[in-house]
PDB file of N, CA and C in Angstrom:
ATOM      1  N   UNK A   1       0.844  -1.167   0.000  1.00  0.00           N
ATOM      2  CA  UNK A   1       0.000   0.000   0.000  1.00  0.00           C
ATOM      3  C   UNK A   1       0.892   1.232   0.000  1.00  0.00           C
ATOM      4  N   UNK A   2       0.663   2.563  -0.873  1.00  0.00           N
ATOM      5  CA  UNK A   2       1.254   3.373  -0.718  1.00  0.00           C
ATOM      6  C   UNK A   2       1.377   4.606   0.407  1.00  0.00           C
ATOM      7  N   UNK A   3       2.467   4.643   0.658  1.00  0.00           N
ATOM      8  CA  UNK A   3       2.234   5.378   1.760  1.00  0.00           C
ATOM      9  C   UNK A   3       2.699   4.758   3.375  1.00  0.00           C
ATOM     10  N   UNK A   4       2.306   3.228   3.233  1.00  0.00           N
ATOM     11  CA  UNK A   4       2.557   2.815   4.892  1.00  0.00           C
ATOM     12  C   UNK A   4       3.195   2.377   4.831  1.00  0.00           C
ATOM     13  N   UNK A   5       4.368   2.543   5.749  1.00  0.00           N
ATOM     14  CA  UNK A   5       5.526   1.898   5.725  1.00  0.00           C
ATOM     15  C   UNK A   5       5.433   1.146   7.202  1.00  0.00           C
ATOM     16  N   UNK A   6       6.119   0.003   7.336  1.00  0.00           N
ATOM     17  CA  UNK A   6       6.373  -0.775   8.274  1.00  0.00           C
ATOM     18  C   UNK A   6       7.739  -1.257   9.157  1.00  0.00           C
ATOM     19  N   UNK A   7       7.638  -0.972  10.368  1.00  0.00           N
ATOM     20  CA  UNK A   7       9.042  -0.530  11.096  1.00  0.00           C
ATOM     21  C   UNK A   7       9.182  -2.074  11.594  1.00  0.00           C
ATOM     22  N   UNK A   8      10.217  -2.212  11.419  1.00  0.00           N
ATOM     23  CA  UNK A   8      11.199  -3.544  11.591  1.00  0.00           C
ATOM     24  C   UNK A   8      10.888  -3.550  13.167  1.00  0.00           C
ATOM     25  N   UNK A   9      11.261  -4.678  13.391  1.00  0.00           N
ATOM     26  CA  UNK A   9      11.610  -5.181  15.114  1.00  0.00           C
ATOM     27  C   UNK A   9      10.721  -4.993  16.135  1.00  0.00           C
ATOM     28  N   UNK A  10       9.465  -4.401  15.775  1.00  0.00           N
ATOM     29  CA  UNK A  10       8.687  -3.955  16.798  1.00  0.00           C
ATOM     30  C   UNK A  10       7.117  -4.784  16.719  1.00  0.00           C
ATOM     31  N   UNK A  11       6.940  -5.024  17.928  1.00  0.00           N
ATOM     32  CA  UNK A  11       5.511  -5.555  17.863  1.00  0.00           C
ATOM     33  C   UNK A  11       5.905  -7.303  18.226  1.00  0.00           C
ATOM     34  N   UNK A  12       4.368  -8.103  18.357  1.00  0.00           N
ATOM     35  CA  UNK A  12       4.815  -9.507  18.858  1.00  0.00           C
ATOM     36  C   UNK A  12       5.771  -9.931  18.263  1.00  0.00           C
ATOM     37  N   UNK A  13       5.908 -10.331  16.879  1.00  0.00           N
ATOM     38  CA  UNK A  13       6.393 -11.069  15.966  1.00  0.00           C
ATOM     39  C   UNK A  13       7.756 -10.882  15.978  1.00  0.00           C
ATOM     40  N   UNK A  14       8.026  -9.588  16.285  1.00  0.00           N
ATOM     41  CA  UNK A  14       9.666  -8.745  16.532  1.00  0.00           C
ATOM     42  C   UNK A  14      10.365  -9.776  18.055  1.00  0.00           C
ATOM     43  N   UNK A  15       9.112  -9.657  19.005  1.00  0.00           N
ATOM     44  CA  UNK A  15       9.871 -10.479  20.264  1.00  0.00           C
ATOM     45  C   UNK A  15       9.834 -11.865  20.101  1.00  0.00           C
ATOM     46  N   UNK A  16       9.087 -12.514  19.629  1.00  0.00           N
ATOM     47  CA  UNK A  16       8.962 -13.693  19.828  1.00  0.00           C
ATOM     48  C   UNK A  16      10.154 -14.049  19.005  1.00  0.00           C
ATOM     49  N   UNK A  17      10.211 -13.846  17.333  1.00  0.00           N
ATOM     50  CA  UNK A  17      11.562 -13.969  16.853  1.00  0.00           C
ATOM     51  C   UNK A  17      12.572 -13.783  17.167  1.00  0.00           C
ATOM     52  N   UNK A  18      13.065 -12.400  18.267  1.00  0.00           N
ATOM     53  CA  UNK A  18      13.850 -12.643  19.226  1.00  0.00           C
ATOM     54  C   UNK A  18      14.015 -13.197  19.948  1.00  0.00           C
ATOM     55  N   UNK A  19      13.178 -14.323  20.751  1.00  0.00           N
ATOM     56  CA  UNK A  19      13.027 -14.933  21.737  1.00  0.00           C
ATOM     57  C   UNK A  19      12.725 -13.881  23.084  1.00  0.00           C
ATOM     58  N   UNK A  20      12.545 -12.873  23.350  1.00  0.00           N
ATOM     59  CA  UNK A  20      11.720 -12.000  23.855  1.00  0.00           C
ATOM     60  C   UNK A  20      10.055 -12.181  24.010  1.00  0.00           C
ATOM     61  N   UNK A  21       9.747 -12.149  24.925  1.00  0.00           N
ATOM     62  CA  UNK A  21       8.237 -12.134  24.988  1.00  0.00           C
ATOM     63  C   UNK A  21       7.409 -13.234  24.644  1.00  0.00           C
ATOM     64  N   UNK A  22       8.062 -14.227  24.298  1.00  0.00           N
ATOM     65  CA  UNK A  22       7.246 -15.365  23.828  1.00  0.00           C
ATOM     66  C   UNK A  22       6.948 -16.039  25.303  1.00  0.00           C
ATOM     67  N   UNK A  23       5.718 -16.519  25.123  1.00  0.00           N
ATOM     68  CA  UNK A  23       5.170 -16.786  26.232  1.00  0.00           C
ATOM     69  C   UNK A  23       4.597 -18.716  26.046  1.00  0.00           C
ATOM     70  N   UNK A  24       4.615 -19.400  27.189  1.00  0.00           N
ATOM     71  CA  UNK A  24       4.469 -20.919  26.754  1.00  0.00           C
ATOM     72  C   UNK A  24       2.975 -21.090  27.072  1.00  0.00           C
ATOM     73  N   UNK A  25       2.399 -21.878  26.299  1.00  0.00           N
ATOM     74  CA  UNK A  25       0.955 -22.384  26.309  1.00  0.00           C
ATOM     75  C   UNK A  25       0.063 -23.303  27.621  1.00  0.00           C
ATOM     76  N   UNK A  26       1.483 -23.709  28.087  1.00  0.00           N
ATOM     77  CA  UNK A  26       1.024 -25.007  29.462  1.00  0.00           C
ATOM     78  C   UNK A  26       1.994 -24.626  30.195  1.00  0.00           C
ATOM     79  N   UNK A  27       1.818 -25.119  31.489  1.00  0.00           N
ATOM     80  CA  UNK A  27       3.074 -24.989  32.318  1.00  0.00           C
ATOM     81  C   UNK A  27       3.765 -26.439  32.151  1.00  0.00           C
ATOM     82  N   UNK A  28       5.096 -26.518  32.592  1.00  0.00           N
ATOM     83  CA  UNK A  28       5.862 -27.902  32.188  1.00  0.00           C
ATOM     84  C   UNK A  28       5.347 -28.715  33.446  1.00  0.00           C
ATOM     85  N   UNK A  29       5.133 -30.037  32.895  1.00  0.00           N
ATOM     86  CA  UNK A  29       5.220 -30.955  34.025  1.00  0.00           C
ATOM     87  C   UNK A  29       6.537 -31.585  34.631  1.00  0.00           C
ATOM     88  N   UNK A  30       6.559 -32.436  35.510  1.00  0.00           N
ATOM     89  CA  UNK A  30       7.538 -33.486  35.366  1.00  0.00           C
ATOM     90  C   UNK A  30       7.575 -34.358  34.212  1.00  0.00           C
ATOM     91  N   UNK A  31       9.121 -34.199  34.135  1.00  0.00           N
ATOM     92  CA  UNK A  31       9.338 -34.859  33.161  1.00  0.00           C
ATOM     93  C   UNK A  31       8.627 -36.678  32.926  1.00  0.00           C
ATOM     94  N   UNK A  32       9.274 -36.821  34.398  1.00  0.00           N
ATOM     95  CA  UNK A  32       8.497 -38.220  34.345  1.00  0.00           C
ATOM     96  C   UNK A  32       6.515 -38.408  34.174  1.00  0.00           C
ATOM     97  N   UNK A  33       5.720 -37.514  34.393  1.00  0.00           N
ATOM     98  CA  UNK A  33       4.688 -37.227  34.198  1.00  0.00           C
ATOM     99  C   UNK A  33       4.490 -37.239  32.992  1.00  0.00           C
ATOM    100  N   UNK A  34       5.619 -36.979  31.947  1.00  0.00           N
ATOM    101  CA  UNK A  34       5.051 -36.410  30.353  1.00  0.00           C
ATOM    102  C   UNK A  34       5.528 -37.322  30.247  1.00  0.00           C
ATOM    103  N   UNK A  35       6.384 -37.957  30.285  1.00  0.00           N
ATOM    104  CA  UNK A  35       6.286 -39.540  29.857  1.00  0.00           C
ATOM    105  C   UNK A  35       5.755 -40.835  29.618  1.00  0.00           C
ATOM    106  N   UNK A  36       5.710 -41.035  30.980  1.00  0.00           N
ATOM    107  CA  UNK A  36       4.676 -41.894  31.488  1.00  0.00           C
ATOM    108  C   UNK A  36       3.297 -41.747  30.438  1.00  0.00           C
ATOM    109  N   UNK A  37       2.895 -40.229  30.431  1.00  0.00           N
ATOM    110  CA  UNK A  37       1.213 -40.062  29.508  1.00  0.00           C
ATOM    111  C   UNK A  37       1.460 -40.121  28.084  1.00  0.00           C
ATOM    112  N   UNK A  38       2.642 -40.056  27.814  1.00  0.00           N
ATOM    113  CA  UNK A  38       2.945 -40.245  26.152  1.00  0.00           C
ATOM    114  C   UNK A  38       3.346 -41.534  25.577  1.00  0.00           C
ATOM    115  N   UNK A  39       4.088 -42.515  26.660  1.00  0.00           N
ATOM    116  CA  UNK A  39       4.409 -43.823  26.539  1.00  0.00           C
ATOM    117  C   UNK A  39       3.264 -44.467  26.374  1.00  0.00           C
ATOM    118  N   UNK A  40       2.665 -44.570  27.373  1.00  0.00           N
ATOM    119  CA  UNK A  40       1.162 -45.090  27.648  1.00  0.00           C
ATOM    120  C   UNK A  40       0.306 -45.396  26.491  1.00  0.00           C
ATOM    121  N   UNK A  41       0.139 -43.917  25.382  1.00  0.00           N
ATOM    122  CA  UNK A  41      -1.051 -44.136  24.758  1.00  0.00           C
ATOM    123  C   UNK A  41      -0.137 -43.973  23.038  1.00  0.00           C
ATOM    124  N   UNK A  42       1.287 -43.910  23.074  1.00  0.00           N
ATOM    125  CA  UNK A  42       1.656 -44.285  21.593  1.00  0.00           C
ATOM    126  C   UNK A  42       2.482 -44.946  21.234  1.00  0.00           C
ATOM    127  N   UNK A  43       2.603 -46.211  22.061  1.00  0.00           N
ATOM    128  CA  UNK A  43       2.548 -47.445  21.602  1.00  0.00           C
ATOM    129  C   UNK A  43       1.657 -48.497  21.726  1.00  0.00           C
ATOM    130  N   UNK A  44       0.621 -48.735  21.752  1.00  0.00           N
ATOM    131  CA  UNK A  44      -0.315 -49.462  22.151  1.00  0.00           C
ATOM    132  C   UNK A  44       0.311 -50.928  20.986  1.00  0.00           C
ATOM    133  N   UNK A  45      -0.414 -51.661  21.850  1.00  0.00           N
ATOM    134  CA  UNK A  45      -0.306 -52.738  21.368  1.00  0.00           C
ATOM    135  C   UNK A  45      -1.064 -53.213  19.993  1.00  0.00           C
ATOM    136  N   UNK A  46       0.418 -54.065  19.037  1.00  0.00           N
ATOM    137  CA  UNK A  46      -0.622 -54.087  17.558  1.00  0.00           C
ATOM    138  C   UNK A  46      -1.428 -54.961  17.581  1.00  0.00           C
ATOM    139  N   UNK A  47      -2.443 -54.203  16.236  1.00  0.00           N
ATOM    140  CA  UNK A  47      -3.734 -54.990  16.448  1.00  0.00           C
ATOM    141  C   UNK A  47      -3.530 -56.499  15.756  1.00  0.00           C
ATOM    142  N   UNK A  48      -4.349 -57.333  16.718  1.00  0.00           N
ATOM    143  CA  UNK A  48      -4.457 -58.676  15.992  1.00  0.00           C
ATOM    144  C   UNK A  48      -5.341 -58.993  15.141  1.00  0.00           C
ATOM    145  N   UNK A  49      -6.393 -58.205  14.510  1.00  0.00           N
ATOM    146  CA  UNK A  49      -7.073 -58.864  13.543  1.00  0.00           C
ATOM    147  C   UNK A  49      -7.876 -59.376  13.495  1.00  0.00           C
ATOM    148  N   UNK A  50      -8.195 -59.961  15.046  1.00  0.00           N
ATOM    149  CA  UNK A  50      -8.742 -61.135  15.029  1.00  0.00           C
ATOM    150  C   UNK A  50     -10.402 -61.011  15.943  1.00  0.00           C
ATOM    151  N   UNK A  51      -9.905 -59.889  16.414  1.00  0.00           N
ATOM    152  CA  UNK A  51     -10.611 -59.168  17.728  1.00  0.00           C
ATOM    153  C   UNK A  51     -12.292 -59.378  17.511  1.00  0.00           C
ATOM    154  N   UNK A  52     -13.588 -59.388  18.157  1.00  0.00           N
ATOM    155  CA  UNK A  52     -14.793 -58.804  17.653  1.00  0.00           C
ATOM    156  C   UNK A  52     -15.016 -57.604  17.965  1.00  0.00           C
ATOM    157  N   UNK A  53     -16.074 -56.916  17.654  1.00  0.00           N
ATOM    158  CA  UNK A  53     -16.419 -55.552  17.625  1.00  0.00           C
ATOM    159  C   UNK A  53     -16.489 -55.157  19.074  1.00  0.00           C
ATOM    160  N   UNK A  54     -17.392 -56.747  20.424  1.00  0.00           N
ATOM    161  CA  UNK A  54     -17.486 -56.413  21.426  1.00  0.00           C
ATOM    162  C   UNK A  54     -16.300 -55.732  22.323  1.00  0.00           C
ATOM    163  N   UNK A  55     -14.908 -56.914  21.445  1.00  0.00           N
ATOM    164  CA  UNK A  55     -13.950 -56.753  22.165  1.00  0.00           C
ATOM    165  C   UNK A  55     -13.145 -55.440  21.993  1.00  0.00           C
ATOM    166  N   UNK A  56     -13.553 -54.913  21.112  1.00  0.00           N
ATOM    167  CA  UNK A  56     -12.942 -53.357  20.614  1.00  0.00           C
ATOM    168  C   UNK A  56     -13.583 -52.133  20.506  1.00  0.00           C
ATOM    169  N   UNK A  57     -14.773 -52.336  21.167  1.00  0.00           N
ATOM    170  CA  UNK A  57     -15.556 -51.180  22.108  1.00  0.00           C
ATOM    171  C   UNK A  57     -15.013 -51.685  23.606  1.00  0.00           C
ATOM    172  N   UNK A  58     -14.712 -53.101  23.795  1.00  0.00           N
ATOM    173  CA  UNK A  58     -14.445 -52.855  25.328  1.00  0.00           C
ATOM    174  C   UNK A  58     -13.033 -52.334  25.746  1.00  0.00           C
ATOM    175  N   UNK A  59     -12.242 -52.525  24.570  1.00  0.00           N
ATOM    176  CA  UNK A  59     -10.785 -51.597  24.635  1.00  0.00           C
ATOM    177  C   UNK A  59     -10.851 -49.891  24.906  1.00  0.00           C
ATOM    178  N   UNK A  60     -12.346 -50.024  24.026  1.00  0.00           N
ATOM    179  CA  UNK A  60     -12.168 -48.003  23.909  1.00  0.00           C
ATOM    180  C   UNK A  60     -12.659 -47.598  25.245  1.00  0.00           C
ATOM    181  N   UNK A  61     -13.689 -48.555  25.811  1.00  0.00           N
ATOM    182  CA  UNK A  61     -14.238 -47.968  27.019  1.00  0.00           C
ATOM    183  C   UNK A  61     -13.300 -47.836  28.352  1.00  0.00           C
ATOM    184  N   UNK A  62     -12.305 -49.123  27.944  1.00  0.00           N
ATOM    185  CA  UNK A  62     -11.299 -49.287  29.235  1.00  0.00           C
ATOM    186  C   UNK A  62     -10.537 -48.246  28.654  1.00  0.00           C
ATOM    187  N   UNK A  63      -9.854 -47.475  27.444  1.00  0.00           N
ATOM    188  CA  UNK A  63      -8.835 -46.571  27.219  1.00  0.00           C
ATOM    189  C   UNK A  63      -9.634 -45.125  27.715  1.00  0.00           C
ATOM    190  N   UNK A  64     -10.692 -45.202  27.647  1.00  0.00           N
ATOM    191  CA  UNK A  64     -11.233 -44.105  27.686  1.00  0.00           C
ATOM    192  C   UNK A  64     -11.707 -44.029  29.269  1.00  0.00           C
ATOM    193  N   UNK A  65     -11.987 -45.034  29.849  1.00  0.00           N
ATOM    194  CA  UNK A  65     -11.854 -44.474  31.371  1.00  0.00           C
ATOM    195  C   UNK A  65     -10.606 -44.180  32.202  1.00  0.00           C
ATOM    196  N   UNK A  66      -9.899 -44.844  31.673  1.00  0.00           N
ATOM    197  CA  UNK A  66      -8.076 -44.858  32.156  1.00  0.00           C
ATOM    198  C   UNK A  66      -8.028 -43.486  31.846  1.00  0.00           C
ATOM    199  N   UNK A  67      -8.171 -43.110  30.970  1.00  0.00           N
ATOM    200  CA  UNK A  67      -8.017 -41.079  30.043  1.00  0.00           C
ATOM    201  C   UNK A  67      -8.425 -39.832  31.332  1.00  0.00           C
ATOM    202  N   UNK A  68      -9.631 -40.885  31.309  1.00  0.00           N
ATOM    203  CA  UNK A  68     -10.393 -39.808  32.043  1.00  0.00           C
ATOM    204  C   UNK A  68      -9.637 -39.693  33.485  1.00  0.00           C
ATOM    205  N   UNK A  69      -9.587 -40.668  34.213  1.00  0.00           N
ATOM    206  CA  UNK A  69      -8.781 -41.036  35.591  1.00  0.00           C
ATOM    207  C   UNK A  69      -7.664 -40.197  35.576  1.00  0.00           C
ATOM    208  N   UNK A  70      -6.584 -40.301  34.517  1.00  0.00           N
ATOM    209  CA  UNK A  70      -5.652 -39.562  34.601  1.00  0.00           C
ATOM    210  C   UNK A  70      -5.925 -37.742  34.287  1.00  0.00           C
ATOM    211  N   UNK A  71      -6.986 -37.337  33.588  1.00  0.00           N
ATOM    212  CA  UNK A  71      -7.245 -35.946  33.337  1.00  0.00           C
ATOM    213  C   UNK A  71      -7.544 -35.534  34.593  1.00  0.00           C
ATOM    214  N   UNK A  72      -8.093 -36.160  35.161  1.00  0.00           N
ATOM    215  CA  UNK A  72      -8.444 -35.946  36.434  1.00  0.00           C
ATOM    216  C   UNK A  72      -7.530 -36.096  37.390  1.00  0.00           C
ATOM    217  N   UNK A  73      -6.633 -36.910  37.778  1.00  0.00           N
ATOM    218  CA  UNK A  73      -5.609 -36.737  38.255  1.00  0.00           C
ATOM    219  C   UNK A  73      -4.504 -35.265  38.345  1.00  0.00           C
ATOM    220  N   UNK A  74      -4.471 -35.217  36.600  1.00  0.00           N
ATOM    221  CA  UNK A  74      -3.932 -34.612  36.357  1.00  0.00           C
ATOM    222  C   UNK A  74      -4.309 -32.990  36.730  1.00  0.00           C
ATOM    223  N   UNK A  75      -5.552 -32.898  36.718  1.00  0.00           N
ATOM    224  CA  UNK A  75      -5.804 -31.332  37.231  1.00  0.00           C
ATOM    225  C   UNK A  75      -6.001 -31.112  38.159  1.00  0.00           C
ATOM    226  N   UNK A  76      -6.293 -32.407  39.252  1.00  0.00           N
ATOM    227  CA  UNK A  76      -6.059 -32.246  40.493  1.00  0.00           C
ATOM    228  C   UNK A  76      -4.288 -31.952  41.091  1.00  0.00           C
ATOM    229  N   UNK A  77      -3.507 -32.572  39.900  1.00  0.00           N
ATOM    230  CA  UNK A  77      -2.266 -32.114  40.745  1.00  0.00           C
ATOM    231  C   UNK A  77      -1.726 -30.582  40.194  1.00  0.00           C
ATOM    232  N   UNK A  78      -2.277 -30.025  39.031  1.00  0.00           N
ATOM    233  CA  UNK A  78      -2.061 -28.910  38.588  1.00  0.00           C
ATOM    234  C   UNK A  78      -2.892 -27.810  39.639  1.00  0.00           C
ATOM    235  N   UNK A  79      -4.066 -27.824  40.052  1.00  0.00           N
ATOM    236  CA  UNK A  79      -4.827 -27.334  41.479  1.00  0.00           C
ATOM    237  C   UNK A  79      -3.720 -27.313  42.723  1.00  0.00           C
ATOM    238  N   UNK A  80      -3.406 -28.249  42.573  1.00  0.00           N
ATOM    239  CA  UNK A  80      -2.430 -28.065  44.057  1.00  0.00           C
ATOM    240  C   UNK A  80      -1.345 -27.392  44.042  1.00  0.00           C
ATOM    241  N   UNK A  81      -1.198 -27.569  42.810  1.00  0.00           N
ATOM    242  CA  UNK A  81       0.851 -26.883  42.349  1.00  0.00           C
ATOM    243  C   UNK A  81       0.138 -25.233  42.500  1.00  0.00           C
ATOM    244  N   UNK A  82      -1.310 -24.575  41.995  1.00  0.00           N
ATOM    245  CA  UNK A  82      -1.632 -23.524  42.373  1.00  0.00           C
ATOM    246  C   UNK A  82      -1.665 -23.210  43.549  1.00  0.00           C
ATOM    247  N   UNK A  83      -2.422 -23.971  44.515  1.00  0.00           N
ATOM    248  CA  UNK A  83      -2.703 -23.604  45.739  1.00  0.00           C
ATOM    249  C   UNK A  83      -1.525 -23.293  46.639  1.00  0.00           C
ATOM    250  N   UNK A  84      -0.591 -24.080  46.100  1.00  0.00           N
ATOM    251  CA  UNK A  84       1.078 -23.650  46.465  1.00  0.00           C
ATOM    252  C   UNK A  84       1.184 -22.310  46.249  1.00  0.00           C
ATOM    253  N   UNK A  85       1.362 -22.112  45.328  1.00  0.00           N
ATOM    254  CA  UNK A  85       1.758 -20.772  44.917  1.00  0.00           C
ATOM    255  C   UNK A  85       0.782 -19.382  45.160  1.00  0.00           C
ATOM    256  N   UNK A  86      -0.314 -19.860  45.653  1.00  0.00           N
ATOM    257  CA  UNK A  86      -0.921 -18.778  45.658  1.00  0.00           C
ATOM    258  C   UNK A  86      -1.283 -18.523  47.517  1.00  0.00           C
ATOM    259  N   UNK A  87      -0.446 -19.841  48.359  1.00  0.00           N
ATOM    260  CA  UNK A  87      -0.423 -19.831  49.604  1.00  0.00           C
ATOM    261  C   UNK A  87       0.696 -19.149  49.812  1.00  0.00           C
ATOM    262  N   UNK A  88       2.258 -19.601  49.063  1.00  0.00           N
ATOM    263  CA  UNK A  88       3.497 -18.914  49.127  1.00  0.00           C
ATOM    264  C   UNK A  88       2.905 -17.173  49.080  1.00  0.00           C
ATOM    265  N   UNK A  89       2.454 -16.474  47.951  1.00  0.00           N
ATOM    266  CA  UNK A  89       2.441 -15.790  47.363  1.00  0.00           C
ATOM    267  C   UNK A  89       1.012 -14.677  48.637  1.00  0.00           C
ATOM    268  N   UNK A  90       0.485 -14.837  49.086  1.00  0.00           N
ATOM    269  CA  UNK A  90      -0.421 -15.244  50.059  1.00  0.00           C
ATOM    270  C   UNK A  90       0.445 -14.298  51.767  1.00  0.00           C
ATOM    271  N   UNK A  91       0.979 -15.864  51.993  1.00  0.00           N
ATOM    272  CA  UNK A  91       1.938 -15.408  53.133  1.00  0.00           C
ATOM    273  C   UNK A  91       2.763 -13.903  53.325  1.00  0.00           C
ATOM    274  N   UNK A  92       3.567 -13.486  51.958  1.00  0.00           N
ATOM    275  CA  UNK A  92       4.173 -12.167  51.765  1.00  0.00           C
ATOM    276  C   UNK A  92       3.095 -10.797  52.028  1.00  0.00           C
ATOM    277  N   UNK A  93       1.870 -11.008  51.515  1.00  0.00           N
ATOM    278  CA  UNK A  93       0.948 -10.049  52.081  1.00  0.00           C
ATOM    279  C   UNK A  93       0.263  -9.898  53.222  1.00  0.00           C
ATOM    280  N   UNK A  94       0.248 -11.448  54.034  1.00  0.00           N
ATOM    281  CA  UNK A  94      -1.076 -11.505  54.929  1.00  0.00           C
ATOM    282  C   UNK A  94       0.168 -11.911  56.415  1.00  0.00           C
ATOM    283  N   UNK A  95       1.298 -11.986  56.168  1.00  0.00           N
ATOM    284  CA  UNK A  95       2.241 -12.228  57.154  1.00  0.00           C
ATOM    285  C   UNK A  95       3.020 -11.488  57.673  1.00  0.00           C
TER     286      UNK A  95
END
């Protein structure tokens, strides 16, 4: 367009390409935590072929309650890692 010119280095795209300002999407777990949930569900065992339909809805229902158990787990221990921090964080004002 004539007329607008555009200044280098400035704005998100300027920091993040710097590594400035880029900000992460999740907080990190333990390592052993991200493991454990990635081992778990990508290698599953190959299929035999041989299976019936009963037996492979009863796989999805057992994978899919195991899922759930751990989501749940899992945000129960992400809740607590808050409640930490917001007890630490807490204490400095109310102490």
């Amino acid at each position: 367009m004539p007329g607008t010119q555009r200044r280098q280095g400035r704005g998100p795209a300027a920091r993040t390409a710097a590594g400035h300002g880029a900000r992460r999407r999740c907080p990190r777990l333990p390592m052993s935590a991200r493991e454990a949930a990635m081992n778990r569900f990508s290698n599953p065992a190959a299929p035999r072929g041989d299976e019936s339909v009963g037996e492979l809805v009863q796989q999805v229902s057992d994978r899919m309650t195991q899922l759930v158990r751990e989501e749940f787990a899992l945000a129960r221990a992400e809740m607590q890692e808050k409640g930490k921090r917001l007890g630490r964080g807490g204490g400095l004002f109310g102490g």
